[in-house]
C-alpha atoms as a PDB file:
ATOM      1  CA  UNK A   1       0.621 -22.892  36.308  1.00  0.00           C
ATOM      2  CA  UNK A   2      -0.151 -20.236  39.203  1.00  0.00           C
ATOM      3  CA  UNK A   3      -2.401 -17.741  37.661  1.00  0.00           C
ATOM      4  CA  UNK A   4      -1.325 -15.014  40.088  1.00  0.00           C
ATOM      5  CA  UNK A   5       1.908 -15.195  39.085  1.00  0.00           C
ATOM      6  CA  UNK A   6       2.742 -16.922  35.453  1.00  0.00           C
ATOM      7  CA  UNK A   7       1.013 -16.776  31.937  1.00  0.00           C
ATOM      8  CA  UNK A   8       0.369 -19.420  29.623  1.00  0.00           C
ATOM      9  CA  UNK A   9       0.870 -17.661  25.780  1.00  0.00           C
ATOM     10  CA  UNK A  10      -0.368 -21.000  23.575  1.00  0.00           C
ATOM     11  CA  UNK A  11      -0.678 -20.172  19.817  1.00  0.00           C
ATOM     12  CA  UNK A  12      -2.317 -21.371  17.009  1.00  0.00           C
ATOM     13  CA  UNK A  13       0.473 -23.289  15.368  1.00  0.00           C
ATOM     14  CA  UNK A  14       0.494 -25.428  18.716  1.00  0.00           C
ATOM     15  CA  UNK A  15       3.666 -23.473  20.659  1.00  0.00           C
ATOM     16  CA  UNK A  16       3.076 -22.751  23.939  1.00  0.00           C
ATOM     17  CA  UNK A  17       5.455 -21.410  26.602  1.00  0.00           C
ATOM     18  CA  UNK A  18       4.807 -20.032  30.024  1.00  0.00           C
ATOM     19  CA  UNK A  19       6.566 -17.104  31.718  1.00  0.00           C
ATOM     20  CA  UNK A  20       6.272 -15.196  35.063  1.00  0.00           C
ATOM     21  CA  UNK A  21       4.038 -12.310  35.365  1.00  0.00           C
ATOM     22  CA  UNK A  22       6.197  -8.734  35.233  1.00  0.00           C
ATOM     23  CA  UNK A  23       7.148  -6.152  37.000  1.00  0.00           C
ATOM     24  CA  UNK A  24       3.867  -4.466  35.886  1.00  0.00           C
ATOM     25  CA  UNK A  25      -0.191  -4.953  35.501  1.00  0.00           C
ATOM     26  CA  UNK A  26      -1.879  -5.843  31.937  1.00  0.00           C
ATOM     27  CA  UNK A  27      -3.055  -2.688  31.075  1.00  0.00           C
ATOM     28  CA  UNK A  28      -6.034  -2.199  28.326  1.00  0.00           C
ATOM     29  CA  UNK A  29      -4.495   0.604  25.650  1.00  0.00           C
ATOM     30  CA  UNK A  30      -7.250   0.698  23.265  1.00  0.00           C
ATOM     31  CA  UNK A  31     -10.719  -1.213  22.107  1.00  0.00           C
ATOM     32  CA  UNK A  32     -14.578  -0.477  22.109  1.00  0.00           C
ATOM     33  CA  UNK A  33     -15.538   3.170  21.324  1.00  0.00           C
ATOM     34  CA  UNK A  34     -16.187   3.492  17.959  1.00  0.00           C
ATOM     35  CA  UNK A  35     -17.887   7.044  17.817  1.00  0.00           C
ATOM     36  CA  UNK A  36     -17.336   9.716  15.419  1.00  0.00           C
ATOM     37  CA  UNK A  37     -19.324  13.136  15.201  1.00  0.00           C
ATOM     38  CA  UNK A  38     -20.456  14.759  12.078  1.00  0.00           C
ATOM     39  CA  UNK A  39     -20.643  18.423  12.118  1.00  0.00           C
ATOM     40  CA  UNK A  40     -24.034  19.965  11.002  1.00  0.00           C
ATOM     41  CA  UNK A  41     -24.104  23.651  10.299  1.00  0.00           C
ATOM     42  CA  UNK A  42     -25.512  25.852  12.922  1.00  0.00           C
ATOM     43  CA  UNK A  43     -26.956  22.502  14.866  1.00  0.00           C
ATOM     44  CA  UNK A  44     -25.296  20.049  16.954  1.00  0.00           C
ATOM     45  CA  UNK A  45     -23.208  17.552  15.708  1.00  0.00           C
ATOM     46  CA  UNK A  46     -24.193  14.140  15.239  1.00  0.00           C
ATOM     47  CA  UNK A  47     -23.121  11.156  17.081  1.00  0.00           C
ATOM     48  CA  UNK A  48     -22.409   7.923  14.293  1.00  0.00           C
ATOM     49  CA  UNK A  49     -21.066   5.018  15.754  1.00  0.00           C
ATOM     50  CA  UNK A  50     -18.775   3.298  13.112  1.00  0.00           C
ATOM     51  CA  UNK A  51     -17.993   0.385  14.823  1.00  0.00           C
ATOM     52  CA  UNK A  52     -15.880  -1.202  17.813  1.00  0.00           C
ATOM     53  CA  UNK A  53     -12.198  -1.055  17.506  1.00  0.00           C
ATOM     54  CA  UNK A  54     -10.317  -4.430  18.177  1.00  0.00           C
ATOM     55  CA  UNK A  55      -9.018  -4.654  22.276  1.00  0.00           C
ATOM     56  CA  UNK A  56      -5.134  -4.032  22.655  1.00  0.00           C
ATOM     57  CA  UNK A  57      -3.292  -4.906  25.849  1.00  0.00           C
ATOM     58  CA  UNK A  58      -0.155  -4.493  26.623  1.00  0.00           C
ATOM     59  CA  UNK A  59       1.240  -7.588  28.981  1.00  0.00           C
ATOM     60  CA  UNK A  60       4.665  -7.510  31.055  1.00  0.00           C
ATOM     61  CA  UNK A  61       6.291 -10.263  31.161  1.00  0.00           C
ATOM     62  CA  UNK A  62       9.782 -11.526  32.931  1.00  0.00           C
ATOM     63  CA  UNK A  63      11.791 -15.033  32.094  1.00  0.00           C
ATOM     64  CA  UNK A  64      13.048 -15.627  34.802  1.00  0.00           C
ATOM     65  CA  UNK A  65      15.661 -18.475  35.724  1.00  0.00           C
ATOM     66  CA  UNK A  66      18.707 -16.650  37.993  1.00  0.00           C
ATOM     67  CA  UNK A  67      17.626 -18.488  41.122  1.00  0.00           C
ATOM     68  CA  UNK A  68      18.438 -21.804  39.593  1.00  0.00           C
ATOM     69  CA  UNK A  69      20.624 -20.983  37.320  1.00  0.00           C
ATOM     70  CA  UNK A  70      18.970 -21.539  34.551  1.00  0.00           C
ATOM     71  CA  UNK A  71      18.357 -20.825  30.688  1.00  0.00           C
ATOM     72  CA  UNK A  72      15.307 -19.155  29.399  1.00  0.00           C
ATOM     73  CA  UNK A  73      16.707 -18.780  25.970  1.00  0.00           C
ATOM     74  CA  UNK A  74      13.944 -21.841  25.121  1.00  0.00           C
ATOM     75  CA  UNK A  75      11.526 -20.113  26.541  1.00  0.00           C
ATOM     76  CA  UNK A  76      12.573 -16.661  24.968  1.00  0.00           C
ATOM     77  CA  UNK A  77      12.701 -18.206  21.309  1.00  0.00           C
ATOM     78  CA  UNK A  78       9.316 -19.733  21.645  1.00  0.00           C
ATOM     79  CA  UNK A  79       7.422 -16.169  22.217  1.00  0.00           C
ATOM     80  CA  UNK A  80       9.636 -14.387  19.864  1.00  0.00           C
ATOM     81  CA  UNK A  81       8.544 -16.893  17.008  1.00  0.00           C
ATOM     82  CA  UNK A  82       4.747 -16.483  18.039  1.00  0.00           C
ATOM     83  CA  UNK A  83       5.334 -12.705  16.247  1.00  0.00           C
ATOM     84  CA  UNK A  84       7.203 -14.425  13.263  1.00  0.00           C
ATOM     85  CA  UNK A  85       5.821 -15.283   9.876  1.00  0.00           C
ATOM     86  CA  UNK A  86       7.003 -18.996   9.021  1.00  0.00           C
ATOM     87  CA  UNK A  87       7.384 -18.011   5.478  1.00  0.00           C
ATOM     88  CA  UNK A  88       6.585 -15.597   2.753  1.00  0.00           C
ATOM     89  CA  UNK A  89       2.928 -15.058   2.153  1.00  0.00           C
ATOM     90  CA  UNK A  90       2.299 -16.911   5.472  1.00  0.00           C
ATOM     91  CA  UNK A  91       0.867 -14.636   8.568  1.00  0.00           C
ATOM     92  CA  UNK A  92       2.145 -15.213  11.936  1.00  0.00           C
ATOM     93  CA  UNK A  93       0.381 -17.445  13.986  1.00  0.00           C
ATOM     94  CA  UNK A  94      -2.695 -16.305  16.564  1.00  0.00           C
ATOM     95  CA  UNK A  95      -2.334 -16.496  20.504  1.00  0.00           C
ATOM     96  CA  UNK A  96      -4.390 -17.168  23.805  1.00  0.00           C
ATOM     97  CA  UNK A  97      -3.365 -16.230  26.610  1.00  0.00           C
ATOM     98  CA  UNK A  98      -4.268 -17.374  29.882  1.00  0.00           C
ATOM     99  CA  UNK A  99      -3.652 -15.811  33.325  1.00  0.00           C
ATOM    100  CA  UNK A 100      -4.897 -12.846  35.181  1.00  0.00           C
ATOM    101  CA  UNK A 101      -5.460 -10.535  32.066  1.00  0.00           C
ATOM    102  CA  UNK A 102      -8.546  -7.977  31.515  1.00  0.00           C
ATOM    103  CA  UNK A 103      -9.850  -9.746  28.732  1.00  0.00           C
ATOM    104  CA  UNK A 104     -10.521 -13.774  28.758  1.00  0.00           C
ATOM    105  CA  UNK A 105     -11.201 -15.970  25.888  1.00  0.00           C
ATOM    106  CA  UNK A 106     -10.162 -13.353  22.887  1.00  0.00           C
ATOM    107  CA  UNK A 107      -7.227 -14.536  20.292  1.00  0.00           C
ATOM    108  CA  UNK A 108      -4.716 -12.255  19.901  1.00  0.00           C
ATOM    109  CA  UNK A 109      -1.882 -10.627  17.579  1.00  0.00           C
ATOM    110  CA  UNK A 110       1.434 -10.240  19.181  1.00  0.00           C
ATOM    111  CA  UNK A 111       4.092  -7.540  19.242  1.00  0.00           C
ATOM    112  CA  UNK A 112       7.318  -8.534  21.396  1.00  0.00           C
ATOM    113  CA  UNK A 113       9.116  -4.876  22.908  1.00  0.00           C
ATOM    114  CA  UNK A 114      12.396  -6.527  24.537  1.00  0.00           C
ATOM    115  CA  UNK A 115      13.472  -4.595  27.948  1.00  0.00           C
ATOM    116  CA  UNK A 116      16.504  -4.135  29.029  1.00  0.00           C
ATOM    117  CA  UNK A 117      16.595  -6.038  32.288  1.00  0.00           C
ATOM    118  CA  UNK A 118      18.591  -8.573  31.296  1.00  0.00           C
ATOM    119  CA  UNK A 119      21.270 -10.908  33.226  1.00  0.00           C
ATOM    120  CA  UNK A 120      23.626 -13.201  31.193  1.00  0.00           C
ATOM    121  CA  UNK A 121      25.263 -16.418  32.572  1.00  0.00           C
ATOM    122  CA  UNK A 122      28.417 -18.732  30.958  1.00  0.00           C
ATOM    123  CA  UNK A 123      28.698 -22.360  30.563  1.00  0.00           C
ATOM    124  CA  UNK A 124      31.446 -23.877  28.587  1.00  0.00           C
ATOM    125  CA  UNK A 125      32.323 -20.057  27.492  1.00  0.00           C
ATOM    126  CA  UNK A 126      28.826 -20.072  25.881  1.00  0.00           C
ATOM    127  CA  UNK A 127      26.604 -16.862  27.126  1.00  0.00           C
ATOM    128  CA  UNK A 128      23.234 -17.649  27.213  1.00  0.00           C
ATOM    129  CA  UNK A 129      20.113 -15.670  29.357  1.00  0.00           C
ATOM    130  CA  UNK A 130      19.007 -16.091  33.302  1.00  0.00           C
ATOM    131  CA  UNK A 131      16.695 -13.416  32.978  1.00  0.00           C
ATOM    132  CA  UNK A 132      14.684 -11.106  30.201  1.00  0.00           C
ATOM    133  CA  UNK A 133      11.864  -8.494  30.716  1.00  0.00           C
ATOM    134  CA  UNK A 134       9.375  -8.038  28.032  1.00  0.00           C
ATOM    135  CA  UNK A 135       6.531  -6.279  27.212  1.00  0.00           C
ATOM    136  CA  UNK A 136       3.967  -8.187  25.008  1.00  0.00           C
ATOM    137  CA  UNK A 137       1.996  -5.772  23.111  1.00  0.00           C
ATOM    138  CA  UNK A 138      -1.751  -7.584  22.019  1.00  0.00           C
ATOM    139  CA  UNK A 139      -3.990  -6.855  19.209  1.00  0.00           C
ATOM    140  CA  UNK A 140      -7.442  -8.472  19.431  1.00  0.00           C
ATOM    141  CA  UNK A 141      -7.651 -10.812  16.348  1.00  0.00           C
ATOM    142  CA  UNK A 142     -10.616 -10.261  14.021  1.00  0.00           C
ATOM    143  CA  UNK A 143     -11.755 -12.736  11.429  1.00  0.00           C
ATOM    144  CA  UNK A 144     -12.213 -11.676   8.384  1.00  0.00           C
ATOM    145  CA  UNK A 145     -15.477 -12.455   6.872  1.00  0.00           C
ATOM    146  CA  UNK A 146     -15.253 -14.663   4.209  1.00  0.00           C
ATOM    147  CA  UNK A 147     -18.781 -14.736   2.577  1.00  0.00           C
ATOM    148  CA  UNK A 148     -19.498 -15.813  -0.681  1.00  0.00           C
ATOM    149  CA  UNK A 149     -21.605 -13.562  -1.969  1.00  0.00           C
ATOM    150  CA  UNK A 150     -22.037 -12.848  -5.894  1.00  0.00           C
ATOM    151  CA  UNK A 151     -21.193  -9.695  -6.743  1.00  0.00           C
ATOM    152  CA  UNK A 152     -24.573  -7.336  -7.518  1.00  0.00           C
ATOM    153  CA  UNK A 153     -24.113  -4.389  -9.751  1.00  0.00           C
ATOM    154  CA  UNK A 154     -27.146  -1.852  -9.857  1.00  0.00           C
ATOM    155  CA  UNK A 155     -26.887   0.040 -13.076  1.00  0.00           C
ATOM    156  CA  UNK A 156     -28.178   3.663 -13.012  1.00  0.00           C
ATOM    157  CA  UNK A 157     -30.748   4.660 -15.562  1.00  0.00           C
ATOM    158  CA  UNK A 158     -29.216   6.918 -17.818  1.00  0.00           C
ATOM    159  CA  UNK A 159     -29.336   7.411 -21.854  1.00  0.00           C
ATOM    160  CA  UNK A 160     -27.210   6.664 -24.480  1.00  0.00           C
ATOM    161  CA  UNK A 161     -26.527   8.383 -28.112  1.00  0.00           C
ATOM    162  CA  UNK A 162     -26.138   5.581 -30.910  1.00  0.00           C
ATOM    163  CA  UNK A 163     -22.987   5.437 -32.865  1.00  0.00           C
ATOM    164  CA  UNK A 164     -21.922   4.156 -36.148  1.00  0.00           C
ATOM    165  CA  UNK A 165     -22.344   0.152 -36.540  1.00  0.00           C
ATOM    166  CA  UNK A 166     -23.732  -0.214 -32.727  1.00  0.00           C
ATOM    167  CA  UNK A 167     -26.269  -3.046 -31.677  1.00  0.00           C
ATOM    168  CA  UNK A 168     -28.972  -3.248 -29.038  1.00  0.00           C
ATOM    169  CA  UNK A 169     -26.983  -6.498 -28.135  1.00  0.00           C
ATOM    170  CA  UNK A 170     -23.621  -4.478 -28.352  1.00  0.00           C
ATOM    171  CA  UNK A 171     -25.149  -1.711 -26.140  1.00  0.00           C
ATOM    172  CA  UNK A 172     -26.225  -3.952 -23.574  1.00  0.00           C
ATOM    173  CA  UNK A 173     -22.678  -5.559 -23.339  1.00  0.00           C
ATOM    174  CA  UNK A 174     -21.394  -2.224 -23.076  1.00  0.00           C
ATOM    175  CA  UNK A 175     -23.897  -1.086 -19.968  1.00  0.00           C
ATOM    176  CA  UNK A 176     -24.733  -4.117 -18.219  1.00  0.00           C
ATOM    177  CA  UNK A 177     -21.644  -6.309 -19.541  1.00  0.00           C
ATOM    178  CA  UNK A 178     -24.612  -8.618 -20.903  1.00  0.00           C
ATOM    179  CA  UNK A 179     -25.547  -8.498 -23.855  1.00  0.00           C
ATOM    180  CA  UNK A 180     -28.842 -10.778 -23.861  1.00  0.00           C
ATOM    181  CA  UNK A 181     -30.326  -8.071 -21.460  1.00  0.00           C
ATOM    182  CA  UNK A 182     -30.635  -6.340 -25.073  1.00  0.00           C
ATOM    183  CA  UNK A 183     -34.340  -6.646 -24.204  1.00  0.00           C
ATOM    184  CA  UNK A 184     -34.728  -4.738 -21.280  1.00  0.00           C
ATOM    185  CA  UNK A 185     -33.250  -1.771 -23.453  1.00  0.00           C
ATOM    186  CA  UNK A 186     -35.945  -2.512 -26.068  1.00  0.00           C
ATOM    187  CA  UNK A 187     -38.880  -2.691 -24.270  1.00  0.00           C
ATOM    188  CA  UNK A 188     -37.490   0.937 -22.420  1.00  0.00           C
ATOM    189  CA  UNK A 189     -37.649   2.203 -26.530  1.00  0.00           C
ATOM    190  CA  UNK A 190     -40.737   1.272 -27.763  1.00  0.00           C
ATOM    191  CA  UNK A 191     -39.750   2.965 -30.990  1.00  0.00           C
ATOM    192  CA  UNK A 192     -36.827   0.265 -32.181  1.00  0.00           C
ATOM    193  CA  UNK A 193     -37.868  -1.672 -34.914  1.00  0.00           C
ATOM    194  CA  UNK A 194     -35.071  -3.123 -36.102  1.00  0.00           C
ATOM    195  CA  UNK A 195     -32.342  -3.791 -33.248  1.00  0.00           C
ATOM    196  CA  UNK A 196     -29.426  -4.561 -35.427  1.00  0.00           C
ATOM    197  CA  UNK A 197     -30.101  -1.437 -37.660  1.00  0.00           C
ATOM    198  CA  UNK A 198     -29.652   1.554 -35.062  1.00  0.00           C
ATOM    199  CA  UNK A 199     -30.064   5.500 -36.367  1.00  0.00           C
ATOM    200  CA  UNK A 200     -26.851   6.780 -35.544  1.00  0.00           C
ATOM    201  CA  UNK A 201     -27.044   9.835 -33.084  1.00  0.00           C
ATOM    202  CA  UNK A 202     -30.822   9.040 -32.219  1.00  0.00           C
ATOM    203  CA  UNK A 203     -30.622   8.877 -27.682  1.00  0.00           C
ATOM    204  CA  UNK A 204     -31.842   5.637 -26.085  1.00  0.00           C
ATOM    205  CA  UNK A 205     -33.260   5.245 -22.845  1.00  0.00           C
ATOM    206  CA  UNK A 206     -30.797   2.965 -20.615  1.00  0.00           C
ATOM    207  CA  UNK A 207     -33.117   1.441 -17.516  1.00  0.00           C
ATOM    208  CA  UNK A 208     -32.123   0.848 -14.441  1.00  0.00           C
ATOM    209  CA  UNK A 209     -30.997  -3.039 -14.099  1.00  0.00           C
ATOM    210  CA  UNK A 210     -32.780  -4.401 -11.334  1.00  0.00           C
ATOM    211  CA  UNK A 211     -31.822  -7.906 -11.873  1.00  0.00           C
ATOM    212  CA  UNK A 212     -27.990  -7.738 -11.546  1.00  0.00           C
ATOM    213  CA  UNK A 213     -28.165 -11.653 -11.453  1.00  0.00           C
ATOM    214  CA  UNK A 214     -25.313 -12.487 -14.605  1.00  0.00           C
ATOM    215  CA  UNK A 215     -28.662 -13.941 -16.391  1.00  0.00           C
ATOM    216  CA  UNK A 216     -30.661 -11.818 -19.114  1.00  0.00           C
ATOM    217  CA  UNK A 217     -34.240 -10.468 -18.199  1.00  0.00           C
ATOM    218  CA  UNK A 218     -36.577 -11.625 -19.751  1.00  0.00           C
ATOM    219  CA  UNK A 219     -39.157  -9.400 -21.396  1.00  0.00           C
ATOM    220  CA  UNK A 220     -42.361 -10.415 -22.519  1.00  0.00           C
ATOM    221  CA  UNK A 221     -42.899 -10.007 -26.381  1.00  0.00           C
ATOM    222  CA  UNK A 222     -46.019  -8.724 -28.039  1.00  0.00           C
ATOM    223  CA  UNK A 223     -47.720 -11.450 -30.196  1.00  0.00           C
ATOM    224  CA  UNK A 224     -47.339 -10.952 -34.118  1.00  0.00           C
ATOM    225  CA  UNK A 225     -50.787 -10.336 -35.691  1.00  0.00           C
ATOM    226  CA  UNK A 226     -52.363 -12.830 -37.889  1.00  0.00           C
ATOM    227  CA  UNK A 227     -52.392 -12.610 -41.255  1.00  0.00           C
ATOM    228  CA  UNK A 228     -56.045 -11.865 -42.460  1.00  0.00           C
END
Protein backbone atom coordinates (compact mmCIF):
# COMPACT_ATOMS: atom_id res chain seq x y z
CA UNK A 1 0.00 0.00 0.00
CA UNK A 2 1.37 3.62 -1.04
CA UNK A 3 0.79 5.77 1.90
CA UNK A 4 0.64 8.93 -0.21
CA UNK A 5 -2.00 7.79 -2.00
CA UNK A 6 -4.27 4.74 -0.42
CA UNK A 7 -5.57 3.94 3.19
CA UNK A 8 -5.65 0.81 4.92
CA UNK A 9 -9.22 0.94 7.23
CA UNK A 10 -8.59 -2.67 9.26
CA UNK A 11 -11.22 -3.20 12.04
CA UNK A 12 -11.57 -5.00 14.98
CA UNK A 13 -13.68 -7.87 13.77
CA UNK A 14 -10.62 -8.62 11.35
CA UNK A 15 -12.11 -6.74 7.90
CA UNK A 16 -9.84 -4.79 6.27
CA UNK A 17 -10.11 -3.06 2.88
CA UNK A 18 -7.96 -0.44 1.27
CA UNK A 19 -9.10 2.51 -0.86
CA UNK A 20 -7.45 5.51 -2.64
CA UNK A 21 -6.96 8.68 -0.87
CA UNK A 22 -9.83 11.49 -2.03
CA UNK A 23 -10.28 14.30 -3.64
CA UNK A 24 -9.60 16.06 -0.28
CA UNK A 25 -7.09 16.25 2.96
CA UNK A 26 -8.04 14.48 6.47
CA UNK A 27 -9.11 17.27 8.24
CA UNK A 28 -9.24 17.29 12.32
CA UNK A 29 -13.10 18.60 13.20
CA UNK A 30 -12.98 18.35 16.84
CA UNK A 31 -10.80 16.85 20.00
CA UNK A 32 -8.64 18.25 22.96
CA UNK A 33 -9.99 21.48 24.57
CA UNK A 34 -11.94 20.69 27.29
CA UNK A 35 -12.36 24.21 29.02
CA UNK A 36 -15.35 25.68 30.45
CA UNK A 37 -15.58 29.10 32.43
CA UNK A 38 -17.58 29.68 35.48
CA UNK A 39 -18.88 33.07 35.97
CA UNK A 40 -18.08 34.72 39.40
CA UNK A 41 -19.96 37.85 40.29
CA UNK A 42 -18.19 41.07 39.85
CA UNK A 43 -14.66 38.99 39.32
CA UNK A 44 -13.35 37.18 36.46
CA UNK A 45 -14.52 34.06 35.46
CA UNK A 46 -12.87 30.96 36.15
CA UNK A 47 -11.15 28.69 33.84
CA UNK A 48 -12.18 24.60 34.80
CA UNK A 49 -10.91 22.22 32.54
CA UNK A 50 -13.45 19.26 32.38
CA UNK A 51 -11.66 17.07 30.38
CA UNK A 52 -10.38 16.29 26.68
CA UNK A 53 -12.98 15.62 24.13
CA UNK A 54 -12.40 12.42 21.94
CA UNK A 55 -10.41 13.44 18.26
CA UNK A 56 -12.86 13.41 15.17
CA UNK A 57 -11.56 13.41 11.61
CA UNK A 58 -13.20 13.47 8.79
CA UNK A 59 -11.30 11.23 5.89
CA UNK A 60 -12.12 11.39 1.97
CA UNK A 61 -12.00 8.61 0.41
CA UNK A 62 -12.54 7.43 -3.50
CA UNK A 63 -12.98 3.54 -4.81
CA UNK A 64 -11.75 3.73 -7.59
CA UNK A 65 -11.67 0.97 -10.44
CA UNK A 66 -12.81 2.87 -14.02
CA UNK A 67 -9.32 2.52 -15.44
CA UNK A 68 -9.54 -1.21 -15.39
CA UNK A 69 -12.77 -1.69 -15.46
CA UNK A 70 -13.34 -2.88 -12.46
CA UNK A 71 -15.80 -3.50 -9.40
CA UNK A 72 -15.38 -1.86 -6.10
CA UNK A 73 -18.70 -3.02 -4.87
CA UNK A 74 -16.31 -5.60 -2.56
CA UNK A 75 -14.51 -3.05 -1.50
CA UNK A 76 -17.58 -0.66 -0.90
CA UNK A 77 -19.49 -3.41 1.24
CA UNK A 78 -16.51 -4.04 3.40
CA UNK A 79 -16.34 -0.22 4.81
CA UNK A 80 -20.01 0.14 4.87
CA UNK A 81 -20.23 -2.97 7.30
CA UNK A 82 -17.29 -1.50 9.51
CA UNK A 83 -20.35 1.19 10.63
CA UNK A 84 -22.84 -1.81 11.01
CA UNK A 85 -23.88 -3.55 14.17
CA UNK A 86 -23.73 -7.47 13.47
CA UNK A 87 -26.72 -7.92 15.60
CA UNK A 88 -28.98 -6.55 18.23
CA UNK A 89 -27.27 -5.57 21.41
CA UNK A 90 -23.93 -5.95 19.53
CA UNK A 91 -21.86 -2.49 18.81
CA UNK A 92 -20.20 -2.05 15.59
CA UNK A 93 -16.84 -3.01 15.34
CA UNK A 94 -13.63 -0.46 16.07
CA UNK A 95 -11.16 0.72 13.21
CA UNK A 96 -7.39 1.68 12.52
CA UNK A 97 -6.55 3.35 10.01
CA UNK A 98 -3.35 3.66 8.43
CA UNK A 99 -2.06 6.21 5.88
CA UNK A 100 -1.21 9.82 5.90
CA UNK A 101 -3.83 10.92 8.59
CA UNK A 102 -3.25 13.64 11.53
CA UNK A 103 -3.58 11.27 14.14
CA UNK A 104 -1.55 7.73 14.22
CA UNK A 105 -2.16 4.82 16.38
CA UNK A 106 -5.85 5.93 17.83
CA UNK A 107 -8.97 3.36 17.21
CA UNK A 108 -11.72 4.83 15.82
CA UNK A 109 -15.70 4.94 15.38
CA UNK A 110 -16.89 5.24 11.88
CA UNK A 111 -19.60 7.22 10.13
CA UNK A 112 -19.82 6.48 6.20
CA UNK A 113 -21.40 10.02 4.24
CA UNK A 114 -21.75 8.48 0.54
CA UNK A 115 -20.92 11.26 -2.30
CA UNK A 116 -22.31 11.50 -5.23
CA UNK A 117 -19.45 10.91 -7.62
CA UNK A 118 -20.37 7.86 -8.73
CA UNK A 119 -19.87 5.91 -12.24
CA UNK A 120 -21.81 2.64 -12.91
CA UNK A 121 -20.67 -0.11 -15.36
CA UNK A 122 -22.83 -3.41 -16.91
CA UNK A 123 -21.84 -6.92 -17.23
CA UNK A 124 -24.30 -9.53 -18.15
CA UNK A 125 -27.09 -6.61 -17.70
CA UNK A 126 -25.94 -6.54 -14.03
CA UNK A 127 -24.96 -2.73 -12.85
CA UNK A 128 -22.46 -2.78 -10.46
CA UNK A 129 -19.83 0.39 -9.32
CA UNK A 130 -16.34 1.64 -11.12
CA UNK A 131 -16.14 4.40 -8.90
CA UNK A 132 -17.63 5.90 -5.34
CA UNK A 133 -16.52 9.00 -3.30
CA UNK A 134 -16.91 8.93 0.37
CA UNK A 135 -16.34 10.78 3.22
CA UNK A 136 -15.43 8.73 6.38
CA UNK A 137 -16.40 10.63 9.35
CA UNK A 138 -14.03 9.29 12.69
CA UNK A 139 -14.77 9.37 16.28
CA UNK A 140 -11.79 8.63 18.55
CA UNK A 141 -12.79 5.42 20.49
CA UNK A 142 -12.67 5.65 24.29
CA UNK A 143 -12.70 2.67 26.59
CA UNK A 144 -14.85 2.63 29.03
CA UNK A 145 -13.48 2.00 32.39
CA UNK A 146 -14.52 -1.02 33.73
CA UNK A 147 -13.34 -1.00 37.44
CA UNK A 148 -14.63 -3.02 40.00
CA UNK A 149 -15.04 -1.03 42.65
CA UNK A 150 -17.66 -1.71 45.61
CA UNK A 151 -20.00 0.71 45.86
CA UNK A 152 -19.30 3.22 49.14
CA UNK A 153 -22.24 5.02 50.56
CA UNK A 154 -21.38 7.88 53.16
CA UNK A 155 -24.44 8.40 55.26
CA UNK A 156 -25.00 11.98 56.56
CA UNK A 157 -25.46 12.46 60.25
CA UNK A 158 -28.82 13.42 60.81
CA UNK A 159 -31.63 12.44 63.59
CA UNK A 160 -34.43 10.41 63.64
CA UNK A 161 -37.95 10.54 65.68
CA UNK A 162 -38.96 6.90 66.93
CA UNK A 163 -42.20 5.47 65.83
CA UNK A 164 -44.55 2.91 67.05
CA UNK A 165 -42.97 -0.81 67.22
CA UNK A 166 -39.41 0.50 65.73
CA UNK A 167 -35.98 -1.23 66.65
CA UNK A 168 -32.44 0.05 66.93
CA UNK A 169 -31.82 -2.97 64.52
CA UNK A 170 -34.89 -1.85 62.35
CA UNK A 171 -33.54 1.77 62.33
CA UNK A 172 -30.27 0.85 61.23
CA UNK A 173 -31.73 -1.21 58.25
CA UNK A 174 -33.68 1.69 57.45
CA UNK A 175 -30.47 4.32 57.41
CA UNK A 176 -27.59 2.34 56.59
CA UNK A 177 -29.56 -0.72 54.91
CA UNK A 178 -27.67 -2.76 57.79
CA UNK A 179 -29.09 -3.53 60.44
CA UNK A 180 -26.11 -4.99 62.68
CA UNK A 181 -24.64 -1.37 62.50
CA UNK A 182 -27.52 -1.03 65.27
CA UNK A 183 -24.48 -0.30 67.44
CA UNK A 184 -23.04 2.57 66.02
CA UNK A 185 -26.59 4.22 66.63
CA UNK A 186 -26.33 3.11 70.29
CA UNK A 187 -23.20 4.16 71.29
CA UNK A 188 -24.28 7.87 69.41
CA UNK A 189 -27.41 7.58 72.35
CA UNK A 190 -25.91 6.87 75.37
CA UNK A 191 -29.35 7.07 76.92
CA UNK A 192 -30.93 3.62 75.23
CA UNK A 193 -31.32 1.06 77.60
CA UNK A 194 -33.32 -1.22 76.13
CA UNK A 195 -32.88 -1.32 72.15
CA UNK A 196 -35.88 -3.36 71.32
CA UNK A 197 -38.17 -1.19 73.60
CA UNK A 198 -37.90 2.40 71.87
CA UNK A 199 -40.06 5.61 73.43
CA UNK A 200 -42.06 6.46 70.62
CA UNK A 201 -41.50 10.18 69.47
CA UNK A 202 -38.22 10.48 71.65
CA UNK A 203 -35.26 11.92 68.51
CA UNK A 204 -32.15 9.77 68.05
CA UNK A 205 -28.94 10.85 66.96
CA UNK A 206 -28.12 9.10 63.42
CA UNK A 207 -23.99 9.27 62.98
CA UNK A 208 -22.34 9.64 60.16
CA UNK A 209 -21.30 6.00 58.70
CA UNK A 210 -17.79 6.09 58.08
CA UNK A 211 -17.37 2.51 57.36
CA UNK A 212 -19.65 2.06 54.29
CA UNK A 213 -17.94 -1.45 53.96
CA UNK A 214 -21.52 -3.89 53.80
CA UNK A 215 -20.01 -5.23 57.33
CA UNK A 216 -21.39 -3.89 60.83
CA UNK A 217 -19.04 -1.65 63.05
CA UNK A 218 -18.13 -2.82 65.70
CA UNK A 219 -18.47 -0.89 68.94
CA UNK A 220 -16.78 -1.61 71.97
CA UNK A 221 -19.17 -2.52 74.94
CA UNK A 222 -18.80 -1.36 78.49
CA UNK A 223 -18.08 -4.30 80.90
CA UNK A 224 -21.13 -5.33 83.23
CA UNK A 225 -20.23 -4.68 86.91
CA UNK A 226 -19.71 -7.45 89.27
CA UNK A 227 -22.02 -8.45 91.52
CA UNK A 228 -20.80 -7.51 95.12
Amino acid sequence: MNIATHYLFRASNGDSVIVRRGFDAPKMTGGGGGWDLIERPRRVSVSQWKGHEPYKMDVSVLFDGLRTDDSVEMAISRLNQMQMSPSDLTPPPTVKIFGAVPIKGATWTIEVEWGDNIIYDADNNNGFRVRQDAVVHMTQFIHEDRLKVAALKIIPAGTHVIKKGETLRKIAKLWYGDANKAPMIRQANPWVRDPNKLPRGKRLRIPADMNPTGHATRVKSHPKPKPK
